[in-house]
N, C-alpha and C. Protein backbone atom coordinates (compact mmCIF):
# COMPACT_ATOMS: atom_id res chain seq x y z
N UNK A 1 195.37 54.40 -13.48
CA UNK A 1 195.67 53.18 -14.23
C UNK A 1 196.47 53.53 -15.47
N UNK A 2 197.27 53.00 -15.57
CA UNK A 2 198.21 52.98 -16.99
C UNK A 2 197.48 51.71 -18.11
N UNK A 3 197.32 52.20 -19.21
CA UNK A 3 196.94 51.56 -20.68
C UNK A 3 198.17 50.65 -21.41
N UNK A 4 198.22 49.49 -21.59
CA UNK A 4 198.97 49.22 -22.48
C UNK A 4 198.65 49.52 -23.74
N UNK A 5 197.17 49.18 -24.49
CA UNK A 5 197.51 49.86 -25.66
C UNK A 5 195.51 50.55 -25.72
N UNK A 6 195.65 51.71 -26.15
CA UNK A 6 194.33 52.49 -26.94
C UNK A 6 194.09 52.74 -27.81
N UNK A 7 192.59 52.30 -28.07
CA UNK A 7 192.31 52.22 -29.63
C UNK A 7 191.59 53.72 -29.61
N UNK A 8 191.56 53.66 -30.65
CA UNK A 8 191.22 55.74 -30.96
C UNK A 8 190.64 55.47 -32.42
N UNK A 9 189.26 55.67 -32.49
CA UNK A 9 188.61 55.95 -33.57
C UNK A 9 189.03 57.45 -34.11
N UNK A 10 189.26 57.55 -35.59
CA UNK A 10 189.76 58.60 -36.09
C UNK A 10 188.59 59.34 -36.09
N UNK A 11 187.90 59.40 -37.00
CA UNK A 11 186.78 60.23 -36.97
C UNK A 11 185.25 60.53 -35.75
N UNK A 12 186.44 61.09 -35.37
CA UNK A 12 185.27 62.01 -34.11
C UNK A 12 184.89 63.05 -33.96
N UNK A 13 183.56 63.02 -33.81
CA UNK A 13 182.87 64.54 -34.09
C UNK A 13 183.09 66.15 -33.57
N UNK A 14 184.33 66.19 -32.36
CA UNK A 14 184.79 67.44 -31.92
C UNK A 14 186.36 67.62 -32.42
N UNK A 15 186.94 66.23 -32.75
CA UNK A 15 188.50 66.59 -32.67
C UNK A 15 188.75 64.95 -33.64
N UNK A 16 189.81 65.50 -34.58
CA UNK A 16 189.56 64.29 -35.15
C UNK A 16 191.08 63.41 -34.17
N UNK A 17 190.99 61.78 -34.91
CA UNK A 17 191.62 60.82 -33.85
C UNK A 17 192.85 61.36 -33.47
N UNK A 18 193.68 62.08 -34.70
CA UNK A 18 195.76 62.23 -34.77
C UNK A 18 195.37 63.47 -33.66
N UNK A 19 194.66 64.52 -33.49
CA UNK A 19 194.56 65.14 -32.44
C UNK A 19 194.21 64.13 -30.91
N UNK A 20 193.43 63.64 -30.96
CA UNK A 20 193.25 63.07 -29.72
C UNK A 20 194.89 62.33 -29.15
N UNK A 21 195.21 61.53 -30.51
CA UNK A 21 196.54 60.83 -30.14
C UNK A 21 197.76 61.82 -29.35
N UNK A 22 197.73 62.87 -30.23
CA UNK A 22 198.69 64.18 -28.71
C UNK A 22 198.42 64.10 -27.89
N UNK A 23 197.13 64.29 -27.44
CA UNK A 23 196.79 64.45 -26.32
C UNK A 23 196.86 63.52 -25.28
N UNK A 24 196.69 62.21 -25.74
CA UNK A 24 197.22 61.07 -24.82
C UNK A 24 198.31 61.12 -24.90
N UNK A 25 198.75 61.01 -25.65
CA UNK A 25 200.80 60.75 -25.17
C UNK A 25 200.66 61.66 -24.41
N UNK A 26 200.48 62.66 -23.55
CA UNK A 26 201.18 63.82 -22.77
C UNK A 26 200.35 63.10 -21.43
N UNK A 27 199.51 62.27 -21.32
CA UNK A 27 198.67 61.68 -19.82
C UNK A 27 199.91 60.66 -19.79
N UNK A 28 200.05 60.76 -18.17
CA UNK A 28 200.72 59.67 -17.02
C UNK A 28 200.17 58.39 -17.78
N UNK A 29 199.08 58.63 -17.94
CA UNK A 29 198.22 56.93 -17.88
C UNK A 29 198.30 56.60 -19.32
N UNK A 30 198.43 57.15 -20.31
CA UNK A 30 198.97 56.95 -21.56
C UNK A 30 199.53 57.09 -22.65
N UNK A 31 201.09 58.09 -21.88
CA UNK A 31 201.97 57.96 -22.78
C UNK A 31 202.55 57.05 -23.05
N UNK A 32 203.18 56.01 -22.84
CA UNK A 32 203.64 54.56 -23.21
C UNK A 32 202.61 53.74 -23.62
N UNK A 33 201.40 54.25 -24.19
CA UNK A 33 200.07 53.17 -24.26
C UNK A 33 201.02 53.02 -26.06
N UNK A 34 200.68 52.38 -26.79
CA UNK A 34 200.64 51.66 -27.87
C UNK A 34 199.60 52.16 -28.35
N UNK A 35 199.23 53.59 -29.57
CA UNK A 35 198.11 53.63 -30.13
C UNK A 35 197.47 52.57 -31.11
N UNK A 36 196.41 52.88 -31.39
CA UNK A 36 196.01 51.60 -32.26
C UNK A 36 195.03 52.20 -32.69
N UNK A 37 194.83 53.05 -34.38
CA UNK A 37 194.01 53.52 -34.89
C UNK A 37 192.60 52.88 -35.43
N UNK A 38 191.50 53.29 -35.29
CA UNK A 38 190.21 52.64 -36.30
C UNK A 38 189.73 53.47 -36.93
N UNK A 39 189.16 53.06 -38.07
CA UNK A 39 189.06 54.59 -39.03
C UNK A 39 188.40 53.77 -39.90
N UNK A 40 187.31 54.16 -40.78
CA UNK A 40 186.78 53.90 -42.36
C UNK A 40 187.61 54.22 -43.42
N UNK A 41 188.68 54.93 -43.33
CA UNK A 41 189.55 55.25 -44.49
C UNK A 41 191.05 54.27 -44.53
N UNK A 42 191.60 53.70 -45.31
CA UNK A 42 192.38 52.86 -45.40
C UNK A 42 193.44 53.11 -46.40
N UNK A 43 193.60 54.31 -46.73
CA UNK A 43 194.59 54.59 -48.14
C UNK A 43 195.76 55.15 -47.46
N UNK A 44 196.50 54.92 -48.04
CA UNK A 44 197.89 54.93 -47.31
C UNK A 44 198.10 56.65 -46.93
N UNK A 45 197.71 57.69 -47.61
CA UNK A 45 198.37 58.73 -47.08
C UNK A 45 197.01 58.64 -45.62
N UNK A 46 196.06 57.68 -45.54
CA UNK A 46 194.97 57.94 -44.03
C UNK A 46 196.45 56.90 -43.13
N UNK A 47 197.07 56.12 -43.62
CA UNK A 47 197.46 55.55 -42.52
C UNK A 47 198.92 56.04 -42.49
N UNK A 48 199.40 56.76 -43.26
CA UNK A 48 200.50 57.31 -42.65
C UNK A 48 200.41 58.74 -42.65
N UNK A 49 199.15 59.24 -42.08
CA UNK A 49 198.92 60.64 -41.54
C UNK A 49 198.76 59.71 -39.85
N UNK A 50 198.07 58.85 -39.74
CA UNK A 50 198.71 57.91 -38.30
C UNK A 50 199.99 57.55 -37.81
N UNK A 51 200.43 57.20 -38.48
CA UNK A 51 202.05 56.66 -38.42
C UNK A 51 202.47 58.20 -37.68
N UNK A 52 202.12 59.11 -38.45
CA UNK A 52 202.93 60.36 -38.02
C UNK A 52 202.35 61.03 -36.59
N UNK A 53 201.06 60.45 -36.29
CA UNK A 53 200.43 61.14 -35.16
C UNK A 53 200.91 60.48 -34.35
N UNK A 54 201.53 59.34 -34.20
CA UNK A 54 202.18 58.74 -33.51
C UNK A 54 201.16 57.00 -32.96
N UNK A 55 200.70 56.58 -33.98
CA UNK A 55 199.97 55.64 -34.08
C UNK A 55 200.60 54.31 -34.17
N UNK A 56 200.83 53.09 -33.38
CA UNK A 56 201.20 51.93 -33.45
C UNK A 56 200.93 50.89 -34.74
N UNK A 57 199.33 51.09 -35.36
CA UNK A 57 198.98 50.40 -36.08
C UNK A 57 197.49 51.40 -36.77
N UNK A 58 197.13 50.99 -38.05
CA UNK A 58 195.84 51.41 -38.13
C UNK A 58 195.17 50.31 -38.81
N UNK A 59 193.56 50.39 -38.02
CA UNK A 59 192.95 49.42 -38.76
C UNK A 59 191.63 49.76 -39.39
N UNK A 60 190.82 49.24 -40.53
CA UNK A 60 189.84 49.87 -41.51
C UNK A 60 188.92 49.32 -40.76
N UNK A 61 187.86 49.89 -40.46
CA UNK A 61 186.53 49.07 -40.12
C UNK A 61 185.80 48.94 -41.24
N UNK A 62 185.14 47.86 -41.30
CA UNK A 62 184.76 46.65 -40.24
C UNK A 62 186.44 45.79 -39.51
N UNK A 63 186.51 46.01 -38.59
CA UNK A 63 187.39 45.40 -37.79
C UNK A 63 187.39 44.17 -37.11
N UNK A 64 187.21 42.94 -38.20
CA UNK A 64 187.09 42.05 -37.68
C UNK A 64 188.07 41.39 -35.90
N UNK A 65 187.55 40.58 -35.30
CA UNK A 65 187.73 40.36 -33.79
C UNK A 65 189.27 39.90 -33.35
N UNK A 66 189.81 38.95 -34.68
CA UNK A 66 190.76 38.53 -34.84
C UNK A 66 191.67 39.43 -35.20
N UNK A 67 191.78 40.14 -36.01
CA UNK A 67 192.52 40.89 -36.75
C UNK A 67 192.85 42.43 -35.77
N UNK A 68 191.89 42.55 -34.76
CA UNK A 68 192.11 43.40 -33.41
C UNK A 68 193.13 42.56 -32.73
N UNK A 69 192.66 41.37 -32.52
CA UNK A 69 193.77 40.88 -31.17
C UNK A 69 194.92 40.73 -31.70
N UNK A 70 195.29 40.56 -33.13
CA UNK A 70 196.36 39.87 -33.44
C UNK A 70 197.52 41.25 -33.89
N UNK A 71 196.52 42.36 -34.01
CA UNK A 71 196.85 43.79 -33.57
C UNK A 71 197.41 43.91 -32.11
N UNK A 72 196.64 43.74 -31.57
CA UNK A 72 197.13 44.22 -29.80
C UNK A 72 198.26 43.54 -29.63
N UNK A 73 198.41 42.19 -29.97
CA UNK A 73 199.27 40.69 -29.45
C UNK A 73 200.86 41.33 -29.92
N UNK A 74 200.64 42.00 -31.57
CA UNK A 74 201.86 42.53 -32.01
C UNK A 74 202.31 43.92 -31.52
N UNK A 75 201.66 44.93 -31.04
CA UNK A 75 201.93 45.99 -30.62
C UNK A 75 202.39 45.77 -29.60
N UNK A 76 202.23 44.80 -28.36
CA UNK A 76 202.41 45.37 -27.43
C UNK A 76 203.53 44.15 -27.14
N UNK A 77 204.03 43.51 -28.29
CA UNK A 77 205.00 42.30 -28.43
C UNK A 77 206.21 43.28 -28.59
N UNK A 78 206.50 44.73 -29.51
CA UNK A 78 206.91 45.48 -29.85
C UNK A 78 208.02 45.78 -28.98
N UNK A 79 209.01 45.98 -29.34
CA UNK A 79 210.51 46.54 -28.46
C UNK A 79 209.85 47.62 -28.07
N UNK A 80 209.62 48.63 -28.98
CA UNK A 80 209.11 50.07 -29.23
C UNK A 80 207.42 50.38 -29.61
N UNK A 81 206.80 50.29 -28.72
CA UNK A 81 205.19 50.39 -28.93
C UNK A 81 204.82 51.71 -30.01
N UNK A 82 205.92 52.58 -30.17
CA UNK A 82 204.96 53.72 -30.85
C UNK A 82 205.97 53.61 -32.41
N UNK A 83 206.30 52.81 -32.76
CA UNK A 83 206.58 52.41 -34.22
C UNK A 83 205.74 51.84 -35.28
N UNK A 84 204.72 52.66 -35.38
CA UNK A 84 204.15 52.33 -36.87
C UNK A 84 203.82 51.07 -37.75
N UNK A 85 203.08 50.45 -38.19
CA UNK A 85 203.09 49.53 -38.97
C UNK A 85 202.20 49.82 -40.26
């Protein structure tokens, strides 16, 4: 199955998220996915250490329900899914 877009919690306990994000871009099933970061940290050098991992969007949790979809709705509205916001 191919992903249009994956969300990737940053802070994970073996590998943090901008590592995991390599590692998907190089899968069949989700290199063209549209990342979409979640993370507790929200300060700009946390979201453009995303931007650079190759992250579509990042969002702070609490992640309200709306503010996910209206995430997904724009990423994957995107000419270019892996352009940053």
């Amino acid at each position: 199955a191919r992903f249009e877009v994956t969300r990737v919690d940053i802070g994970l306990p073996d590998m943090s998220g901008h590592v995991l994000a390599g590692a998907l871009k190089r899968l069949p099933c989700c290199g063209a996915s549209a990342l979409v970061a979640v993370s507790g940290y929200g300060q700009e050098q946390d979201r453009r250490m995303s931007r650079e991992a190759g992250f579509a969007a990042h969002l702070v949790k609490p992640v309200p329900a709306d503010a996910l979809l209206d995430t997904i709705a724009r990423v994957t509205a995107a000419p270019n899914v892996h352009t940053a916001a």
